[in-house]
N, C-alpha and C. Protein backbone atom coordinates (compact mmCIF):
# COMPACT_ATOMS: atom_id res chain seq x y z
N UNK A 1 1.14 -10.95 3.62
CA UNK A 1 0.79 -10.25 2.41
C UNK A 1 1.21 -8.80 2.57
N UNK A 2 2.10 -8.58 1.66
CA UNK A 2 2.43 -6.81 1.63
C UNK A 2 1.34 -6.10 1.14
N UNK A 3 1.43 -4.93 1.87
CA UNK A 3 -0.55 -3.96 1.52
C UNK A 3 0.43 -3.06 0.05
N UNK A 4 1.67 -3.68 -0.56
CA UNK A 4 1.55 -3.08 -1.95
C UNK A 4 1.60 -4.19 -3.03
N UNK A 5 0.59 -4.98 -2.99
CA UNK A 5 0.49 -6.28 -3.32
C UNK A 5 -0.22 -6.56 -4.69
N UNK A 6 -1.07 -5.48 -4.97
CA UNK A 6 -1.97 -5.34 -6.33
C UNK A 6 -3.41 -6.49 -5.45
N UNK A 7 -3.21 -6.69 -4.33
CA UNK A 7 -4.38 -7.46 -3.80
C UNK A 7 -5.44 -7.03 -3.30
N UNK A 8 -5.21 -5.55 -3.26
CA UNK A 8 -6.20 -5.09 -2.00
C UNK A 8 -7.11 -3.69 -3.36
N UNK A 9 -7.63 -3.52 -2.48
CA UNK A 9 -9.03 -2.32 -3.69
C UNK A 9 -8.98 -1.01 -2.89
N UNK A 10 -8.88 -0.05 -3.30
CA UNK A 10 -8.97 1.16 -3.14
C UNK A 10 -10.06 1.36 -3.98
N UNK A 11 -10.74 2.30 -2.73
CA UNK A 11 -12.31 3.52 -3.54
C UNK A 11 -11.61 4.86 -3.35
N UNK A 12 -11.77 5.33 -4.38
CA UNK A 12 -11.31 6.80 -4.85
C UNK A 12 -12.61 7.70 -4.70
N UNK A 13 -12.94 8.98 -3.72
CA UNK A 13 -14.69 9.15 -4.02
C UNK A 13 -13.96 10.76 -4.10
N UNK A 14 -14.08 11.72 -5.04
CA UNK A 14 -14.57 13.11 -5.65
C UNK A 14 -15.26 13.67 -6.51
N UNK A 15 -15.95 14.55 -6.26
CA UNK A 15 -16.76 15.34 -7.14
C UNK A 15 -15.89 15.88 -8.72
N UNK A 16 -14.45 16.19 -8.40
CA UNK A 16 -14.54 16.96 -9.61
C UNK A 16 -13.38 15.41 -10.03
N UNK A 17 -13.87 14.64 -11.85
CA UNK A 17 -13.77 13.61 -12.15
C UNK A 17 -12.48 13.73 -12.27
N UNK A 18 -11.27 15.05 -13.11
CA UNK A 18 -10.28 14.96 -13.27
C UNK A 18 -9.14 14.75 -11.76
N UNK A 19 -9.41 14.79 -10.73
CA UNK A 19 -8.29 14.84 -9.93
C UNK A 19 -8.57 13.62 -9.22
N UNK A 20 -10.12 12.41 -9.08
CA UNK A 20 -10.55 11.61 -8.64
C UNK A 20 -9.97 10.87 -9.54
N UNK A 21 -9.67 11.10 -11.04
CA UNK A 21 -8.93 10.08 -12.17
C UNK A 21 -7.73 9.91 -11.72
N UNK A 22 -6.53 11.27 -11.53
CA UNK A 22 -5.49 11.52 -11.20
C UNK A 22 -4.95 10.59 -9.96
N UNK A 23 -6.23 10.78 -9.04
CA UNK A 23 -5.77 10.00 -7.53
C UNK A 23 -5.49 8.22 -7.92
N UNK A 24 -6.60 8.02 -8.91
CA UNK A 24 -6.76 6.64 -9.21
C UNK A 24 -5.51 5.89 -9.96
N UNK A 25 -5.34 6.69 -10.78
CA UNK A 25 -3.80 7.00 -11.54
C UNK A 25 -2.38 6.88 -11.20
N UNK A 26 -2.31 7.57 -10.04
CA UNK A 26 -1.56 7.08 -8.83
C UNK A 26 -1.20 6.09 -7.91
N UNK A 27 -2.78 5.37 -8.12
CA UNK A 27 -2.90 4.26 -7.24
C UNK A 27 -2.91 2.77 -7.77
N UNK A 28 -3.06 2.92 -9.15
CA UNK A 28 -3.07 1.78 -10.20
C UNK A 28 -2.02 1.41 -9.62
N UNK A 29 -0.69 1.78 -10.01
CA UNK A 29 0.43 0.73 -10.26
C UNK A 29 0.71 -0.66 -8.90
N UNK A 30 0.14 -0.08 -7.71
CA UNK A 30 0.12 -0.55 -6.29
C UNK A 30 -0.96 -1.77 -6.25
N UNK A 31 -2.04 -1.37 -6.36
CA UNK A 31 -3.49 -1.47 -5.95
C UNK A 31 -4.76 -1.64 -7.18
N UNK A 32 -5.57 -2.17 -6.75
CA UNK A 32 -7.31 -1.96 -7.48
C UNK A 32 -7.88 -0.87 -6.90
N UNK A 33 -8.01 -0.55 -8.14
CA UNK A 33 -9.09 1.15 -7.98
C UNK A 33 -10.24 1.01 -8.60
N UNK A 34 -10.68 1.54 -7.58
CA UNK A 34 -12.25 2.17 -7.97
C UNK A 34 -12.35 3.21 -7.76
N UNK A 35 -12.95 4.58 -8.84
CA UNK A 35 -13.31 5.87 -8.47
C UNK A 35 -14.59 5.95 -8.40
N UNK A 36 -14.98 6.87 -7.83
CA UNK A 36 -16.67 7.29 -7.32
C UNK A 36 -16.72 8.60 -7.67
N UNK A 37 -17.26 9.53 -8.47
CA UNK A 37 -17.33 10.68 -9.41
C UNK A 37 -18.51 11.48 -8.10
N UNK A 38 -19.56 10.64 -6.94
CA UNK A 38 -20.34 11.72 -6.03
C UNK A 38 -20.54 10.15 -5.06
N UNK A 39 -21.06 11.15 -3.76
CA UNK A 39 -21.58 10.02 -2.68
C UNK A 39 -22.47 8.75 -2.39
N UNK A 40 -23.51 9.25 -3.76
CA UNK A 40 -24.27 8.11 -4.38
C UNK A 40 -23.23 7.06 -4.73
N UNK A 41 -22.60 7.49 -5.41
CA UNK A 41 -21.94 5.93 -6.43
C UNK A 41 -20.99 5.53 -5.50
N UNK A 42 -20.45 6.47 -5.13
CA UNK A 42 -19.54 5.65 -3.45
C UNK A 42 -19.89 4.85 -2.57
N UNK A 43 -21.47 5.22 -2.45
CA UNK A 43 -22.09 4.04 -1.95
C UNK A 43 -22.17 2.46 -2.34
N UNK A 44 -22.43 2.97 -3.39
CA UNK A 44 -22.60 1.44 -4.47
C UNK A 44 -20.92 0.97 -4.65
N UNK A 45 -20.65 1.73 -4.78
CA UNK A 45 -18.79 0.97 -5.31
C UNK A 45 -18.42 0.24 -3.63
N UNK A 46 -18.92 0.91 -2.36
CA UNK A 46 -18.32 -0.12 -1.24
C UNK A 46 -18.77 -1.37 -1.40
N UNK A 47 -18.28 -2.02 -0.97
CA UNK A 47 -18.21 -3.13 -0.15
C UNK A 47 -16.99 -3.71 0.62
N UNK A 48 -17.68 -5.04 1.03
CA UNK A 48 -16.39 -5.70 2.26
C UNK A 48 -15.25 -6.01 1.35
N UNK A 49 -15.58 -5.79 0.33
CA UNK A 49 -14.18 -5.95 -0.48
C UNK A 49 -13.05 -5.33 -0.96
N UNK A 50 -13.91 -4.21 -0.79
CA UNK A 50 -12.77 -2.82 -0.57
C UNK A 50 -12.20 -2.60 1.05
N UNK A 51 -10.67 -2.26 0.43
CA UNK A 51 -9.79 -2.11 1.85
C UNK A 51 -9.58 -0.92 2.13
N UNK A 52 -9.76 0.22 1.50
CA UNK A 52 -9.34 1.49 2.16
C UNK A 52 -9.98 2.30 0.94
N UNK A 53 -10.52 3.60 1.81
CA UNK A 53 -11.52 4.32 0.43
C UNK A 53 -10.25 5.91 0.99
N UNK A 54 -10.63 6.23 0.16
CA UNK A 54 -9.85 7.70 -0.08
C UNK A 54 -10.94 8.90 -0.47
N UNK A 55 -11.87 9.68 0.12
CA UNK A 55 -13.09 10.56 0.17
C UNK A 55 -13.23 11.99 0.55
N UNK A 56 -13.61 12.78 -0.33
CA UNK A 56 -13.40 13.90 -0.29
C UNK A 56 -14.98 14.11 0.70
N UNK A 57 -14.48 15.65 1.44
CA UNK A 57 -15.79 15.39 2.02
C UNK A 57 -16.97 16.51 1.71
N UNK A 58 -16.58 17.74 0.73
CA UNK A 58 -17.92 18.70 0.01
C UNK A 58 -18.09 17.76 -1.17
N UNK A 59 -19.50 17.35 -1.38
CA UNK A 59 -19.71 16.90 -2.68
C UNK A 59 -20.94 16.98 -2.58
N UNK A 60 -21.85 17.45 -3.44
CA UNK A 60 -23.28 17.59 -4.06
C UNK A 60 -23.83 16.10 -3.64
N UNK A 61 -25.42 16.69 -3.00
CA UNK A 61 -26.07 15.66 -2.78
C UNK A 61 -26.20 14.73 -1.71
N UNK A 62 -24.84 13.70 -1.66
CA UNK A 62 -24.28 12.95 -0.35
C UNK A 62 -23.26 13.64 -0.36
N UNK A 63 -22.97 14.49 1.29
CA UNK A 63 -21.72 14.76 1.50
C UNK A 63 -20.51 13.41 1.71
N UNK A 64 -19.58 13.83 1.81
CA UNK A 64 -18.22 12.87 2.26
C UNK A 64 -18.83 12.42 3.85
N UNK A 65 -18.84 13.11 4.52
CA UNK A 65 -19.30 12.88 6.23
C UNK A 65 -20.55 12.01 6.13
N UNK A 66 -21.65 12.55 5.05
CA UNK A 66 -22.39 11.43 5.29
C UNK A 66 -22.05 9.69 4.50
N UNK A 67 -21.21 9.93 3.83
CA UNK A 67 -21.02 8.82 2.62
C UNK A 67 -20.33 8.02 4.19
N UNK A 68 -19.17 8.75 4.73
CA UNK A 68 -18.65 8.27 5.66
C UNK A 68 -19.95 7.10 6.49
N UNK A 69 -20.46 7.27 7.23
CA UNK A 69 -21.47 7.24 8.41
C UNK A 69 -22.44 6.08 7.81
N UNK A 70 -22.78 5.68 6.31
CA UNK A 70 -23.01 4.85 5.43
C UNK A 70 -22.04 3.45 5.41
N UNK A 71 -20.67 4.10 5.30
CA UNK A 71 -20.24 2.71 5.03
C UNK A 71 -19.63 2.15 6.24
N UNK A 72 -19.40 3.24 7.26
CA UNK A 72 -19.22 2.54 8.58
C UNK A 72 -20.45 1.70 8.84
N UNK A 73 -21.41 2.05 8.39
CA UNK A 73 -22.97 0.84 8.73
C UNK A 73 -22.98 -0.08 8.12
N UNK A 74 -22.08 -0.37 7.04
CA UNK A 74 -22.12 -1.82 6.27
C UNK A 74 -20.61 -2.37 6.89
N UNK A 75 -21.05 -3.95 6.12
CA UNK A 75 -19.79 -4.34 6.73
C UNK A 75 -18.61 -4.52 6.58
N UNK A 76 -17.63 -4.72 7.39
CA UNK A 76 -16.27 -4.67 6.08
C UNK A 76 -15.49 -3.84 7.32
N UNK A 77 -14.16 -3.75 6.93
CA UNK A 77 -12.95 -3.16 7.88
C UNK A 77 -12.47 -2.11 7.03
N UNK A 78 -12.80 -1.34 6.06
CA UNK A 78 -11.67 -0.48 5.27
C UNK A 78 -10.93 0.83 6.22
N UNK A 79 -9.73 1.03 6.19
CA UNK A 79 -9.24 2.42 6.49
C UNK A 79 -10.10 3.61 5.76
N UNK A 80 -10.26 4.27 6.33
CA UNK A 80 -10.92 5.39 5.73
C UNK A 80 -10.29 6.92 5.61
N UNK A 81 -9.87 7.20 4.70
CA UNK A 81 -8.97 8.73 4.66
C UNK A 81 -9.34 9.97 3.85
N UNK A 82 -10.07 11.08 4.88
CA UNK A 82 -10.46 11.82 4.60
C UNK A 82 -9.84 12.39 3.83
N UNK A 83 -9.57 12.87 2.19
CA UNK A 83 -8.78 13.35 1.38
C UNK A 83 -9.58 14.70 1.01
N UNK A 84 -9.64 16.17 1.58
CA UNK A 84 -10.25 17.30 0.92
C UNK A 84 -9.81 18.40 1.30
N UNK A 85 -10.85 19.64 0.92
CA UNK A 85 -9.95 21.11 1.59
C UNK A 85 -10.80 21.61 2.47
N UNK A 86 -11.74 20.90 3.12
CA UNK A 86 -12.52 21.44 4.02
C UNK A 86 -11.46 21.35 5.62
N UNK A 87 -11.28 22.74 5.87
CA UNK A 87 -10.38 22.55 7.66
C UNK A 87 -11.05 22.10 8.09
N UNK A 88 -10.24 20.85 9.04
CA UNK A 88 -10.82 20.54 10.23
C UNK A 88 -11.12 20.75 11.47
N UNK A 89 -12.76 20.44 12.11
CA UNK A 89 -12.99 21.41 12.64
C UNK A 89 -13.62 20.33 14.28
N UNK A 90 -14.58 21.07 14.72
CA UNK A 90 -14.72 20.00 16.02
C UNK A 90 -15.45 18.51 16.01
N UNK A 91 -16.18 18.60 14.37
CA UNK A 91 -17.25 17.88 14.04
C UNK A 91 -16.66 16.60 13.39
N UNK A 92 -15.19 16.35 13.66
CA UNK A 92 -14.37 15.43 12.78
C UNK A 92 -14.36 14.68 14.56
N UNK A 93 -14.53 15.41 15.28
CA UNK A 93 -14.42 14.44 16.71
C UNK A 93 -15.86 13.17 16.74
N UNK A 94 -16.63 13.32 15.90
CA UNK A 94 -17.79 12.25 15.73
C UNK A 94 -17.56 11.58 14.81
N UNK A 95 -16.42 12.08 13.62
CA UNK A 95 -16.47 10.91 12.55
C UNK A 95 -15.61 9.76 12.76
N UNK A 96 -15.94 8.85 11.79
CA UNK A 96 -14.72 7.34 11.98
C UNK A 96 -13.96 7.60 10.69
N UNK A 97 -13.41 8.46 10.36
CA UNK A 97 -12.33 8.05 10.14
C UNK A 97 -10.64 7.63 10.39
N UNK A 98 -9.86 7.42 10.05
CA UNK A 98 -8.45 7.08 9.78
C UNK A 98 -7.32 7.93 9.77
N UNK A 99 -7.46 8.93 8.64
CA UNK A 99 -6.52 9.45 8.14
C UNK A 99 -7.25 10.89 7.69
N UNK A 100 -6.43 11.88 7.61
CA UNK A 100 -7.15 13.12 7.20
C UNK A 100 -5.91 14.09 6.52
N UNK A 101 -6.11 13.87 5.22
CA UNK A 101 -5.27 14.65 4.22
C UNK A 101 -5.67 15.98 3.54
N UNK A 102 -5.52 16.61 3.74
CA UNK A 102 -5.86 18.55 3.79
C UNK A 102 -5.13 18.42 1.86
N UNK A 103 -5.76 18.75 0.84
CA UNK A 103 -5.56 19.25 -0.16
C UNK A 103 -4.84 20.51 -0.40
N UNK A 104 -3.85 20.91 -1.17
CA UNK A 104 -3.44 19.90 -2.07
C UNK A 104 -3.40 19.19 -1.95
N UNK A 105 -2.78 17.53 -2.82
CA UNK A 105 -2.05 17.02 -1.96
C UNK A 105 -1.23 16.13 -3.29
N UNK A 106 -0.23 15.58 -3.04
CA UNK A 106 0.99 15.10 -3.26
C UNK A 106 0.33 13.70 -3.86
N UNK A 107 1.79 13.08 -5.15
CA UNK A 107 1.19 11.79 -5.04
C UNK A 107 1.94 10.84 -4.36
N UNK A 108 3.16 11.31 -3.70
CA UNK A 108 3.69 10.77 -2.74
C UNK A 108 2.87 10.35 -1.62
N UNK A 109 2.26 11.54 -1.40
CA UNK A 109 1.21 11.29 0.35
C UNK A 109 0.32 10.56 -0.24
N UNK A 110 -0.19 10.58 -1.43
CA UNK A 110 -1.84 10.04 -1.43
C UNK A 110 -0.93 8.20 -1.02
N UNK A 111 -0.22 8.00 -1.98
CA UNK A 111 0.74 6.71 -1.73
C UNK A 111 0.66 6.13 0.01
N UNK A 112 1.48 6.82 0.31
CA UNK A 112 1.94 6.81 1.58
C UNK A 112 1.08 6.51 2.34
N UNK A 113 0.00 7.90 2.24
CA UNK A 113 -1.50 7.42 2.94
C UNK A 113 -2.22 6.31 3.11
N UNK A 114 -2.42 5.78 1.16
CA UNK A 114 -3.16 4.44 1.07
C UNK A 114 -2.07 3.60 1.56
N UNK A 115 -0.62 3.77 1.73
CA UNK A 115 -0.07 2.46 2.54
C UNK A 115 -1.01 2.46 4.04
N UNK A 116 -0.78 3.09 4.73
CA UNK A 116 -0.95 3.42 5.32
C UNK A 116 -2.44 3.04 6.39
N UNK A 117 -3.21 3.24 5.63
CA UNK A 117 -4.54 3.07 5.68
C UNK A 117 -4.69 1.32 5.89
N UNK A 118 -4.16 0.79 5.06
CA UNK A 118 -3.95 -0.78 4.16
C UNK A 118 -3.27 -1.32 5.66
N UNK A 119 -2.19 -1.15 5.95
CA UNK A 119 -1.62 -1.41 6.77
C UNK A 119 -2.55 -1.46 8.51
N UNK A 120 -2.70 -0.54 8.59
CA UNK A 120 -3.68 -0.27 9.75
C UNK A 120 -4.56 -1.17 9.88
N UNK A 121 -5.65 -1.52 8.62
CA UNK A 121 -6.47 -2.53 8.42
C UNK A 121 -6.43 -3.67 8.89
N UNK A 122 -5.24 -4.18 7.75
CA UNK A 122 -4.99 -5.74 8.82
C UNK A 122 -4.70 -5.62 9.85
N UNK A 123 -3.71 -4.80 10.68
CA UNK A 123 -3.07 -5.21 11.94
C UNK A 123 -4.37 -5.18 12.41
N UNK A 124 -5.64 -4.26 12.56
CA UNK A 124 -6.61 -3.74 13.55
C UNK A 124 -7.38 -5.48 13.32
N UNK A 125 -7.48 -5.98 12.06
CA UNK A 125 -7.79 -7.28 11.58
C UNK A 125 -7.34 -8.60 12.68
N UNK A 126 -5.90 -8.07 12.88
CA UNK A 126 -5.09 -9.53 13.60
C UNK A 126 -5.44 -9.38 15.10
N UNK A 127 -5.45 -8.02 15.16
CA UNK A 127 -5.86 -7.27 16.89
C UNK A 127 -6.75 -8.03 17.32
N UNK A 128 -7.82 -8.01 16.55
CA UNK A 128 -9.07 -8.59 16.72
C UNK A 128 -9.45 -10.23 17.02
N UNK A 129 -8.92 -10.73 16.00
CA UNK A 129 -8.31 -12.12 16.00
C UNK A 129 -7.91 -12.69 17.04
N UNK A 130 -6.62 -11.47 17.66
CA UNK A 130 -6.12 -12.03 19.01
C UNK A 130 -6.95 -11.92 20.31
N UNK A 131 -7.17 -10.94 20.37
CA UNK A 131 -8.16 -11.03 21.49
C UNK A 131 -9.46 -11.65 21.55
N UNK A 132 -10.44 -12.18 20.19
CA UNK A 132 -11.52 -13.52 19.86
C UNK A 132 -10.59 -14.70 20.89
N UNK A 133 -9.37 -14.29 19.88
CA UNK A 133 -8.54 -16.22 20.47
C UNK A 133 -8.31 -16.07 22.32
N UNK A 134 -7.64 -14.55 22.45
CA UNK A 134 -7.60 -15.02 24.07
C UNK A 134 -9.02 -15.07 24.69
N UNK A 135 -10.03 -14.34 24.40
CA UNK A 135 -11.19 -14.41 24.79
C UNK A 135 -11.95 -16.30 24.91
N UNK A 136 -11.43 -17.04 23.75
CA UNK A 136 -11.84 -18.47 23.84
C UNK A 136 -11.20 -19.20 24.76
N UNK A 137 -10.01 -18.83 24.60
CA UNK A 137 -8.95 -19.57 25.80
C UNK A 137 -8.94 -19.25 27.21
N UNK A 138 -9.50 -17.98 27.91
CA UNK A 138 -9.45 -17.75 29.15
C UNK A 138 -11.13 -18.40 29.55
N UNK A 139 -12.24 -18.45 28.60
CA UNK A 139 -13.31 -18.77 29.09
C UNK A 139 -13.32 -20.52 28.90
N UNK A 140 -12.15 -20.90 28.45
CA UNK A 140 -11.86 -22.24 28.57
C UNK A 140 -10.87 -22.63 29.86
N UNK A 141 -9.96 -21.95 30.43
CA UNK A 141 -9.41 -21.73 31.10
C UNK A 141 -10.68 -21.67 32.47
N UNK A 142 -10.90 -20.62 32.42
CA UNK A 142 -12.29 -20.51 33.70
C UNK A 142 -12.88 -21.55 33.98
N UNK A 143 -13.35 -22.30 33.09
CA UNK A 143 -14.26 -23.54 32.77
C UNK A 143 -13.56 -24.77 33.49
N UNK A 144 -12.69 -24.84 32.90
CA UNK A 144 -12.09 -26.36 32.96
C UNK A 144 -10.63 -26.82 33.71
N UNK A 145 -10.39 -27.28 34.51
CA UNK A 145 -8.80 -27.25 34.70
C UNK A 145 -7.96 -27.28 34.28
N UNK A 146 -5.99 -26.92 34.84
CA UNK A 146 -5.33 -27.18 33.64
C UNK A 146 -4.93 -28.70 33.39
N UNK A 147 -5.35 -29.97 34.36
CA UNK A 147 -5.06 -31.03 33.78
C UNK A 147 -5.84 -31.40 32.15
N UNK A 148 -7.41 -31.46 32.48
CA UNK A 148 -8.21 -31.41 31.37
C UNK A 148 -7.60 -31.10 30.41
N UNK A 149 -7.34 -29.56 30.43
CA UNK A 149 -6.96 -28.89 28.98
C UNK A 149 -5.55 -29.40 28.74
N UNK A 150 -5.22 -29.92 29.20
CA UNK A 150 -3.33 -30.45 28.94
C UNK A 150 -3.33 -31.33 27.86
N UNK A 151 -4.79 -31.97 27.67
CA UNK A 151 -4.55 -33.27 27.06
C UNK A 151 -5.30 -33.16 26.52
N UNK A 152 -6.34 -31.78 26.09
CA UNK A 152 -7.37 -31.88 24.86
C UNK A 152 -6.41 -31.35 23.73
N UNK A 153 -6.62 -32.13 22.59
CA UNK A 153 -5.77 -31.52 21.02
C UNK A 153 -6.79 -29.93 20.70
N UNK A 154 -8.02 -30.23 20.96
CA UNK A 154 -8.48 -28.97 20.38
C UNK A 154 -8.21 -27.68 20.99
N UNK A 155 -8.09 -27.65 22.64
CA UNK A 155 -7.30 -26.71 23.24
C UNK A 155 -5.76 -26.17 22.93
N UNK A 156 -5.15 -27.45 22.52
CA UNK A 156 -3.32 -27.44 22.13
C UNK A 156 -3.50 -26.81 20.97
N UNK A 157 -4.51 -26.76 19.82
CA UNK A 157 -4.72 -25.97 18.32
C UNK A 157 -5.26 -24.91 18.56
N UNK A 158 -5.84 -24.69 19.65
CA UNK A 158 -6.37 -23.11 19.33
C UNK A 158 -5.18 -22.07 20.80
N UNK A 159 -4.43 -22.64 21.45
CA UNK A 159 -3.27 -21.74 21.89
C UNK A 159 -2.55 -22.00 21.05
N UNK A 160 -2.14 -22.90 19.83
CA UNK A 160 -0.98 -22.43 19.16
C UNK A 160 -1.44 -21.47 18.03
N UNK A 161 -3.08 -21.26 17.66
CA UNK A 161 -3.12 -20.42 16.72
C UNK A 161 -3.21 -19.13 17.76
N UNK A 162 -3.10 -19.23 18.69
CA UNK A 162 -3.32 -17.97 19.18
C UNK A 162 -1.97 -17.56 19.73
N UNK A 163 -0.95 -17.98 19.58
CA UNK A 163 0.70 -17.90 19.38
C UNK A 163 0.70 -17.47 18.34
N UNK A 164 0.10 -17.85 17.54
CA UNK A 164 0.48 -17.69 16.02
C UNK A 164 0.13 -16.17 15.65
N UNK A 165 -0.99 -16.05 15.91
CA UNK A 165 -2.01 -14.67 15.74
C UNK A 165 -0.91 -13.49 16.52
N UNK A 166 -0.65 -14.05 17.82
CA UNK A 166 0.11 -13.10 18.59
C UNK A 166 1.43 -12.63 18.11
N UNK A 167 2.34 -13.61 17.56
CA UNK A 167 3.73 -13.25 16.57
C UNK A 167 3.46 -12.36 15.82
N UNK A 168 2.49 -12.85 15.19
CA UNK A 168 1.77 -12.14 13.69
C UNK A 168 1.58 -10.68 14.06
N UNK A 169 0.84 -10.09 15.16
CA UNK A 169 0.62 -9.00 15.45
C UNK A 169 1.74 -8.31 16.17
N UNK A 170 2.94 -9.14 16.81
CA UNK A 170 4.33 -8.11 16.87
C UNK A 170 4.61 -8.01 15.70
N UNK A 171 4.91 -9.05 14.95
CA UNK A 171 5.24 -8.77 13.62
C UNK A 171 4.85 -7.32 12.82
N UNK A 172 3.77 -6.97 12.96
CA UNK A 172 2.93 -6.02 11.93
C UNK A 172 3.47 -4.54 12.66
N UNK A 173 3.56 -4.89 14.41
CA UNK A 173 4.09 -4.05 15.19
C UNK A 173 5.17 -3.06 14.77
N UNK A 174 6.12 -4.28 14.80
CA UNK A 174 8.03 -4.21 14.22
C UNK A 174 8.19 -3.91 13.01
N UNK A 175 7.13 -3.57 12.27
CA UNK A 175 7.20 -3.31 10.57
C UNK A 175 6.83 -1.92 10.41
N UNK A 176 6.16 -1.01 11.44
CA UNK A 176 5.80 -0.30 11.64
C UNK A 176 7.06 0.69 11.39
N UNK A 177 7.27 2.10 10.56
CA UNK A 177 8.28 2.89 10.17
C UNK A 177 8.46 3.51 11.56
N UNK A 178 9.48 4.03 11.92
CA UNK A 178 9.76 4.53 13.25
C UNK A 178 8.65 5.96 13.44
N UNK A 179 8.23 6.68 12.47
CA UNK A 179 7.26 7.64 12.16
C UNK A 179 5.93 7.47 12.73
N UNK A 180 5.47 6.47 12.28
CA UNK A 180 4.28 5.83 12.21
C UNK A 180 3.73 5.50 13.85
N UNK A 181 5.16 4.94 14.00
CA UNK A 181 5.20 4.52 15.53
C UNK A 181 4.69 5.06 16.70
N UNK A 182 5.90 6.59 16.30
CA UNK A 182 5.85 7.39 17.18
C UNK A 182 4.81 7.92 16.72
N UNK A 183 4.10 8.34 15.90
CA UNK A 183 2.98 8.60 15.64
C UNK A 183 1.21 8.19 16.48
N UNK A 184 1.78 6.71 16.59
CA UNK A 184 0.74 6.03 17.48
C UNK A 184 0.82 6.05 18.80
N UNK A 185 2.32 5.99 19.37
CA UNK A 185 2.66 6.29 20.63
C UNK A 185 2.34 7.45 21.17
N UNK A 186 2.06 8.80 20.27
CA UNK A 186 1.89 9.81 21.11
C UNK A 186 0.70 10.10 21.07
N UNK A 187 -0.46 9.26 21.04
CA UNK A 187 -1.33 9.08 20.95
C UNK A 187 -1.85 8.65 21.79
N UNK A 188 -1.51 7.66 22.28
CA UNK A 188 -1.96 6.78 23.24
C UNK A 188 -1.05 7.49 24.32
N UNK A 189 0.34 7.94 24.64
CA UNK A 189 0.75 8.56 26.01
C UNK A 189 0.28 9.92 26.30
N UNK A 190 -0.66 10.45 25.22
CA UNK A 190 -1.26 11.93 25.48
C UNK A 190 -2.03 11.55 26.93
């Protein structure tokens, strides 16, 4: 499934309604939008069904940081991308988010971003997947010999979904823009 699929839901969350419309506006032609006008209703608009929220973080009442810290407690996988003009400062080292877009901002980037975000999601989705599946297979492995397992079908179905899972996640790898890449790479070789 391509993350510009019209399949996936974007939450739009700002205080001031005209540029939270604008963002949404942007994001129609791609995606399902939902905007959130303050941190209250951002609350209510998550769920596991939303894939990536886009959140400003000064807003009356519920800040963004706390709206954040809320929906990391419910359940669900969304990318999360800090979209505001507050600099960042040491206190972004405790938050979960994703992505952090400094205002102005572009409707190219907001784009880009929610690819972005979308993308991250599943792979972190298949990541997960794969390592459940090797996690079943090595404590089956531990367990049992390899004659046993040679000749159980239910062992032969869950290493080929876990072949499967594993392609799947080079796959998402190799799709990755050379940007992006190096982006993650210098991340992890810091």
């Amino acid at each position: 499934m391509s993350v510009d699929d019209g399949a996936h839901t974007v939450l739009v969350v700002d205080d001031e309604p005209e540029f939270a419309d604008s963002v949404a506006l942007w994001l129609r032609d791609h995606w399902d939008v939902r905007v959130a006008y303050d941190g209250e209703e951002a609350v209510e608009a998550y769920g596991p069904e939303v894939d990536a929220v886009l959140l400003d973080r000064r807003m009356p009442r519920l800040s963004g940081d706390e709206v954040l810290a809320e929906i990391r407690a419910q359940p669900g996988e969304s990318g999360v991308g800090m979209m505001t003009a507050v600099q960042p400062d040491w206190d972004v080292v405790e938050m979960e988010f994703d992505l952090y877009l400094k205002k102005p901002v572009r409707k190219e980037e907001v784009i880009e971003a929610t690819q972005k975000l979308l993308s991250r999601a599943e792979y972190a989705r298949e990541l997960q997947a794969l390592f459940a599946l090797s996690a079943k297979v090595g404590a089956l492995r531990a367990r049992y010999d390899a004659d046993e397992l040679a000749d159980d079908e239910r062992f032969e179905r869950l290493q080929a979904e876990l072949e499967r899972v594993k392609a799947q996640a080079n796959e998402r790898l190799a799709e990755l823009d050379p940007e992006e890449f190096e982006e993650i790479m210098s991340v992890v070789d810091a």
